[in-house]
Protein backbone atom coordinates (compact mmCIF):
# COMPACT_ATOMS: atom_id res chain seq x y z
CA UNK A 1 0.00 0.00 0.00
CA UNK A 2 1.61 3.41 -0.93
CA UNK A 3 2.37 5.89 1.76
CA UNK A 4 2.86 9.29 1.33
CA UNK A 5 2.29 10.66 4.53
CA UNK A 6 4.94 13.08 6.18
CA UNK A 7 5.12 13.56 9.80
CA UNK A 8 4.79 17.47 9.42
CA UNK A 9 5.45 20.70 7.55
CA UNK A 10 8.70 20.58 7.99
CA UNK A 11 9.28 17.37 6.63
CA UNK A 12 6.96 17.84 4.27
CA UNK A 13 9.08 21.22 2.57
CA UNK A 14 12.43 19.52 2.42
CA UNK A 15 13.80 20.07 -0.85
CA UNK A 16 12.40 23.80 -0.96
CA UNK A 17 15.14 25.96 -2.13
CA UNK A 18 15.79 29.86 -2.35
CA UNK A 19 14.54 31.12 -6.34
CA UNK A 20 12.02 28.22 -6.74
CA UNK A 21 8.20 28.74 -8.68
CA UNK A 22 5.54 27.16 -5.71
CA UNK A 23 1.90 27.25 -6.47
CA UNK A 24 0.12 28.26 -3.47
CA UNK A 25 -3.73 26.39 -3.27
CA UNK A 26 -6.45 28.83 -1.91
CA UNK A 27 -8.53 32.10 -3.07
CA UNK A 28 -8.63 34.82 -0.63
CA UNK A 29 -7.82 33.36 3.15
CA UNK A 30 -10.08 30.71 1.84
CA UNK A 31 -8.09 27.31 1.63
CA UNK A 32 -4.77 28.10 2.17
CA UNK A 33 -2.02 26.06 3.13
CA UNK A 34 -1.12 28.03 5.98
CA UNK A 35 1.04 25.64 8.26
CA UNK A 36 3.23 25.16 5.06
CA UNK A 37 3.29 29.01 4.79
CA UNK A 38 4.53 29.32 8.56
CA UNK A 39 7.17 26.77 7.60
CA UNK A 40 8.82 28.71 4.76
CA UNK A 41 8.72 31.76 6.95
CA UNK A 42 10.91 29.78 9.51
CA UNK A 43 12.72 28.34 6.63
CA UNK A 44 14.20 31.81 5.35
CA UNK A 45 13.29 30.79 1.76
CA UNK A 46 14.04 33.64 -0.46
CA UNK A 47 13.14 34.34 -4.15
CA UNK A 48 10.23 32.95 -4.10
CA UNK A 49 7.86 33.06 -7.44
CA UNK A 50 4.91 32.50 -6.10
CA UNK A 51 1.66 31.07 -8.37
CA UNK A 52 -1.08 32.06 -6.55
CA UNK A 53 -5.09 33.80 -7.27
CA UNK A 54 -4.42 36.74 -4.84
CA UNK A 55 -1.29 38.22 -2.66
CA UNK A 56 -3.09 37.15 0.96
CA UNK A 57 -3.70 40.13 3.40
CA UNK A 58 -0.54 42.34 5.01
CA UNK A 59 -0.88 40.23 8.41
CA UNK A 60 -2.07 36.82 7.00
CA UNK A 61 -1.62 33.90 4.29
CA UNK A 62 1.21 34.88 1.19
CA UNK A 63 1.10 38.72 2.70
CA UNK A 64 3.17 36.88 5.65
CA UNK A 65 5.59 35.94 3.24
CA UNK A 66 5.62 39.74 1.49
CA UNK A 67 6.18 41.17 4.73
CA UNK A 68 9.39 38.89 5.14
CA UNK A 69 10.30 39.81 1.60
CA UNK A 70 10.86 36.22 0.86
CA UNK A 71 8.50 36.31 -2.94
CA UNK A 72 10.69 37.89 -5.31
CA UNK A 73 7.45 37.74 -7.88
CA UNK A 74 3.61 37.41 -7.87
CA UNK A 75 1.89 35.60 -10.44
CA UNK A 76 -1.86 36.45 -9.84
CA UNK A 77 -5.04 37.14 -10.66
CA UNK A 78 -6.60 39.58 -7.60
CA UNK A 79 -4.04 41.26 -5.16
CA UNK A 80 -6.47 43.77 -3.99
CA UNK A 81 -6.15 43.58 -0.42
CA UNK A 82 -2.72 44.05 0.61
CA UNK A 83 -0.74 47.30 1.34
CA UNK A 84 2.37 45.79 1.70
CA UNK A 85 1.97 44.15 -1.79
CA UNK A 86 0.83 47.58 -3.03
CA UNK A 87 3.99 49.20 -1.86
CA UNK A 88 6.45 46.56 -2.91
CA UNK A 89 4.88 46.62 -6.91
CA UNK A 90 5.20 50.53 -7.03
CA UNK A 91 8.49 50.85 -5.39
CA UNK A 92 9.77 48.14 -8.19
CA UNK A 93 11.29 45.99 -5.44
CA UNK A 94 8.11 43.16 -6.24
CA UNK A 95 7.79 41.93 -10.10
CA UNK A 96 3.96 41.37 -10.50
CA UNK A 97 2.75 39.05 -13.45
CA UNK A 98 -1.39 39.77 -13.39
CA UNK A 99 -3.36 37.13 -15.54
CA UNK A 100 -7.10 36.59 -15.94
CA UNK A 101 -8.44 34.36 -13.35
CA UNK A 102 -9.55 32.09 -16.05
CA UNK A 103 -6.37 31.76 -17.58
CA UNK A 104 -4.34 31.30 -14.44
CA UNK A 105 -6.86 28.20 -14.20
CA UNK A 106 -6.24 26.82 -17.43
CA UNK A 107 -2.29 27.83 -17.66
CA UNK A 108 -2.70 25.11 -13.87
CA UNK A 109 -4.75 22.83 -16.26
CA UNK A 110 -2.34 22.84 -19.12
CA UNK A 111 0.71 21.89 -16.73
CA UNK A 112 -1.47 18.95 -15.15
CA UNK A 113 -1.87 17.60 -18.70
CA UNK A 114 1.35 17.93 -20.28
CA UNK A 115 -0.02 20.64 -22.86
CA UNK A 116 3.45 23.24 -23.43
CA UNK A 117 0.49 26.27 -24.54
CA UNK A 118 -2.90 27.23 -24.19
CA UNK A 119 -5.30 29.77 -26.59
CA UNK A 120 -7.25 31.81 -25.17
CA UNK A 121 -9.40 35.04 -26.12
CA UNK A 122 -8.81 36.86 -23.09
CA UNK A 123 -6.36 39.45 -22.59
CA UNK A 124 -6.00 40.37 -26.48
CA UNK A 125 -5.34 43.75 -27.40
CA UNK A 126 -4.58 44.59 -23.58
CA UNK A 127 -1.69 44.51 -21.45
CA UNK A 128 -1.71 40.90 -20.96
CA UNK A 129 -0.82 40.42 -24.53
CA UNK A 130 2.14 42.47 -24.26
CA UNK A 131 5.15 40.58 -26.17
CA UNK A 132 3.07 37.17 -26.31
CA UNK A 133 2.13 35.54 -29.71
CA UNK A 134 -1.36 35.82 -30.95
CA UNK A 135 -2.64 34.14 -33.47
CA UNK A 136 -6.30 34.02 -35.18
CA UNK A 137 -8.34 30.64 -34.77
CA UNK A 138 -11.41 29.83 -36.72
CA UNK A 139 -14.27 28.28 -33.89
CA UNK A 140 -17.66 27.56 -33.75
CA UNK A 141 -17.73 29.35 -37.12
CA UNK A 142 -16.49 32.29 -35.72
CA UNK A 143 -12.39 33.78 -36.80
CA UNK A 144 -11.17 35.75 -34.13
CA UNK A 145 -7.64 36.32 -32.14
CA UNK A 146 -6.40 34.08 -29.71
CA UNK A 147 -3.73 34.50 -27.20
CA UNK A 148 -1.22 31.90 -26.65
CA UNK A 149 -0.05 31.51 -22.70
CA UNK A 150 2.54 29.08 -21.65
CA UNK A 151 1.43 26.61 -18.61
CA UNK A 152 2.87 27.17 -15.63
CA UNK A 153 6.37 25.13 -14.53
CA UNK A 154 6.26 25.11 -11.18
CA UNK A 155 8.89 23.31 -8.64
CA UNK A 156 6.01 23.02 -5.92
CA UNK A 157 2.53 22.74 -5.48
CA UNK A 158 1.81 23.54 -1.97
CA UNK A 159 -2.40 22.80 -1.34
CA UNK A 160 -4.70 22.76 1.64
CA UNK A 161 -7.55 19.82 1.81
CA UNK A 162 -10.14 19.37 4.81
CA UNK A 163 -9.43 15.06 3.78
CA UNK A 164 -7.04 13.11 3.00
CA UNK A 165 -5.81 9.71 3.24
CA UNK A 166 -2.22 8.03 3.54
CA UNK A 167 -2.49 7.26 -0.40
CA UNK A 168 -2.60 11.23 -1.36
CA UNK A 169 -6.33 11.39 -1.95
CA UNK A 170 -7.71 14.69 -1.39
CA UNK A 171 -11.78 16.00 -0.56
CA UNK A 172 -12.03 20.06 -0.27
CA UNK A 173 -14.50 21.30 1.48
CA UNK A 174 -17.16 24.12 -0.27
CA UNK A 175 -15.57 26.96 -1.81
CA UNK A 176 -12.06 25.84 0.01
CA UNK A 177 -11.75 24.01 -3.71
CA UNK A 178 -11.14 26.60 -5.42
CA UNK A 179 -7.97 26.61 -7.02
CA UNK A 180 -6.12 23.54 -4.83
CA UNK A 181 -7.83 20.90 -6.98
CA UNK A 182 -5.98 22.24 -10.32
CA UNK A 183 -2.70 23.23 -8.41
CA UNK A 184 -2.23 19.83 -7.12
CA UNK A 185 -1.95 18.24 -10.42
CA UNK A 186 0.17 20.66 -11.85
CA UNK A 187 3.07 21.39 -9.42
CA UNK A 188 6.56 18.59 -10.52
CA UNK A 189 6.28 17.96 -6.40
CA UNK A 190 2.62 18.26 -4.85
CA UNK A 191 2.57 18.94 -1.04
CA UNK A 192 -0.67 18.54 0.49
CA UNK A 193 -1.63 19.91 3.95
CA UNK A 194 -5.20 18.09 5.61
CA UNK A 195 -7.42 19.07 8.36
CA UNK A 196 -7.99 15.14 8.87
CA UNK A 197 -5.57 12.50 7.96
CA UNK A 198 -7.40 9.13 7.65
CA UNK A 199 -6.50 5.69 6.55
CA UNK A 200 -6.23 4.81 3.02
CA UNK A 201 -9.46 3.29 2.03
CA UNK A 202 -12.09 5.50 4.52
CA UNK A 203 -13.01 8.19 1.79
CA UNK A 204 -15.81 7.09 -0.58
CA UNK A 205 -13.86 7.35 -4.11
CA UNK A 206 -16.98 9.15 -5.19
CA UNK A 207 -16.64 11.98 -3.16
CA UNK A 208 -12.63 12.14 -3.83
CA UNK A 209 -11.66 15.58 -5.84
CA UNK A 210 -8.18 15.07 -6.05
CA UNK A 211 -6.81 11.35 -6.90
CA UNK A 212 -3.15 10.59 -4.79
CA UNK A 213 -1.11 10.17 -7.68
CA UNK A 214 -0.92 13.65 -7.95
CA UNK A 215 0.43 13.64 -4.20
CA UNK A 216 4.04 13.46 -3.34
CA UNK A 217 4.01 14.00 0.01
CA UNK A 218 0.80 14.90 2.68
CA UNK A 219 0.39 15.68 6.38
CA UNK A 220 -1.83 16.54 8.82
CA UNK A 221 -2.03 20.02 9.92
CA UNK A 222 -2.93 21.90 13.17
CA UNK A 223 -3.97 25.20 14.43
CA UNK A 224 -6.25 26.74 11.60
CA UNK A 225 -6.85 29.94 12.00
CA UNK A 226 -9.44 30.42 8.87
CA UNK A 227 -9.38 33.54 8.95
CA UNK A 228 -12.00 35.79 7.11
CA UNK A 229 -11.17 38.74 4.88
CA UNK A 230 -13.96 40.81 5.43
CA UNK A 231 -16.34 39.60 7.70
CA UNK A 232 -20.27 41.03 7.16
CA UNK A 233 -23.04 40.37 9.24
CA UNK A 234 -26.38 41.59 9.16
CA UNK A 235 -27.76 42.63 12.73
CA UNK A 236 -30.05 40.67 14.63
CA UNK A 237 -33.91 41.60 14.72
């Protein structure tokens, strides 16, 4: 029976090295690996390029990692929310890659399959297009111009599940999917952090969302904090 469990997030980052690409799991606060996160803060790693749909908050998730200046560049789709992130990009000492959410999906997608390029509409005649090829595509009888986007090559895939087993296999929980599902398949080494470590065999392989062999190494985390980004409640009548 294969065993990928680690004993901890330690263990489970050996290898990490300064100037690496990791793919971070998570949108917003919402799924993200964030013992792994503590680790490399402990770990000193430096020149980090980090894969990831947002930049965290200045005090929590990847803006931890900003604050430390350990991510040399941001690949990402919404950084919104962070000041420190903000400061870094103008001041030049940040590089800042910003890609449609869409296509930072499919660029995950196109790694996991072992497709070099993707096409895609958006971005054309923006920024985004900027010194990439475009070509024009005839589809669904309609000719138009197509970008062409590269997938992603990343060293590490670092994701967050709320299951997993001793075998690798993953279940999110609600919108905690997001973007861990497509991140685990596509990182060369796929770490995966679990609010419950069970057996291999206990999860129903219907309910499974991420299959182990896309799992190098798992582990059990602790201490989730969860946090919320903006928390809005409605007063009681």
């Amino acid at each position: 029976m294969i065993n990928r469990v680690v004993k901890n997030a330690e263990e489970a980052l050996k290898g990490v090295k300064d100037n690496q690409t990791i793919m971070f799991g998570g949108f917003g606060l919402c799924g993200i690996p964030e013992n792994s996160i503590t680790q490399l803060i402990k770990m000193g790693t430096k020149g980090i390029t980090a894969i990831s749909n947002n930049a965290g908050v200045d005090d929590f998730g990847l803006g931890l990692l900003l604050q430390t200046k350990q991510i040399k560049k941001m690949i990402s789709s919404y950084v919104g929310e962070n000041d420190e992130f903000e400061r870094q990009m103008l001041s030049g000492e940040l590089e800042v890659e910003l890609i449609p959410q869409g296509t930072l999906a499919t660029r995950c997608l196109a790694a996991a399959y072992g497709m070099p390029v993707i096409y895609t509409p958006a971005g054309v005649g923006t920024e985004v297009s900027i010194g990439k090829e475009v070509r024009r595509f005839a589809f669904n009888g309609e000719e138009k111009e197509y970008l062409m986007e590269k997938a992603f090559e990343a060293d590490f895939a670092i994701v967050k599940a709320w299951k997993g087993d001793t075998a690798g296999n993953l279940i999110f929980k609600s919108t905690a999917r997001n973007f861990n599902p497509m991140m685990a398949m596509a990182g060369k080494i796929t770490i995966a952090e679990v609010e419950q470590l069970v057996p291999a065999g206990q999860l129903d392989p219907d309910h499974i969302h991420t299959p182990g062999i896309y799992v190098h190494r798992i582990f059990q985390g602790e201490n989730y904090e969860k946090r919320i980004e903006q928390r809005t409640v409605r007063k009681r009548n």
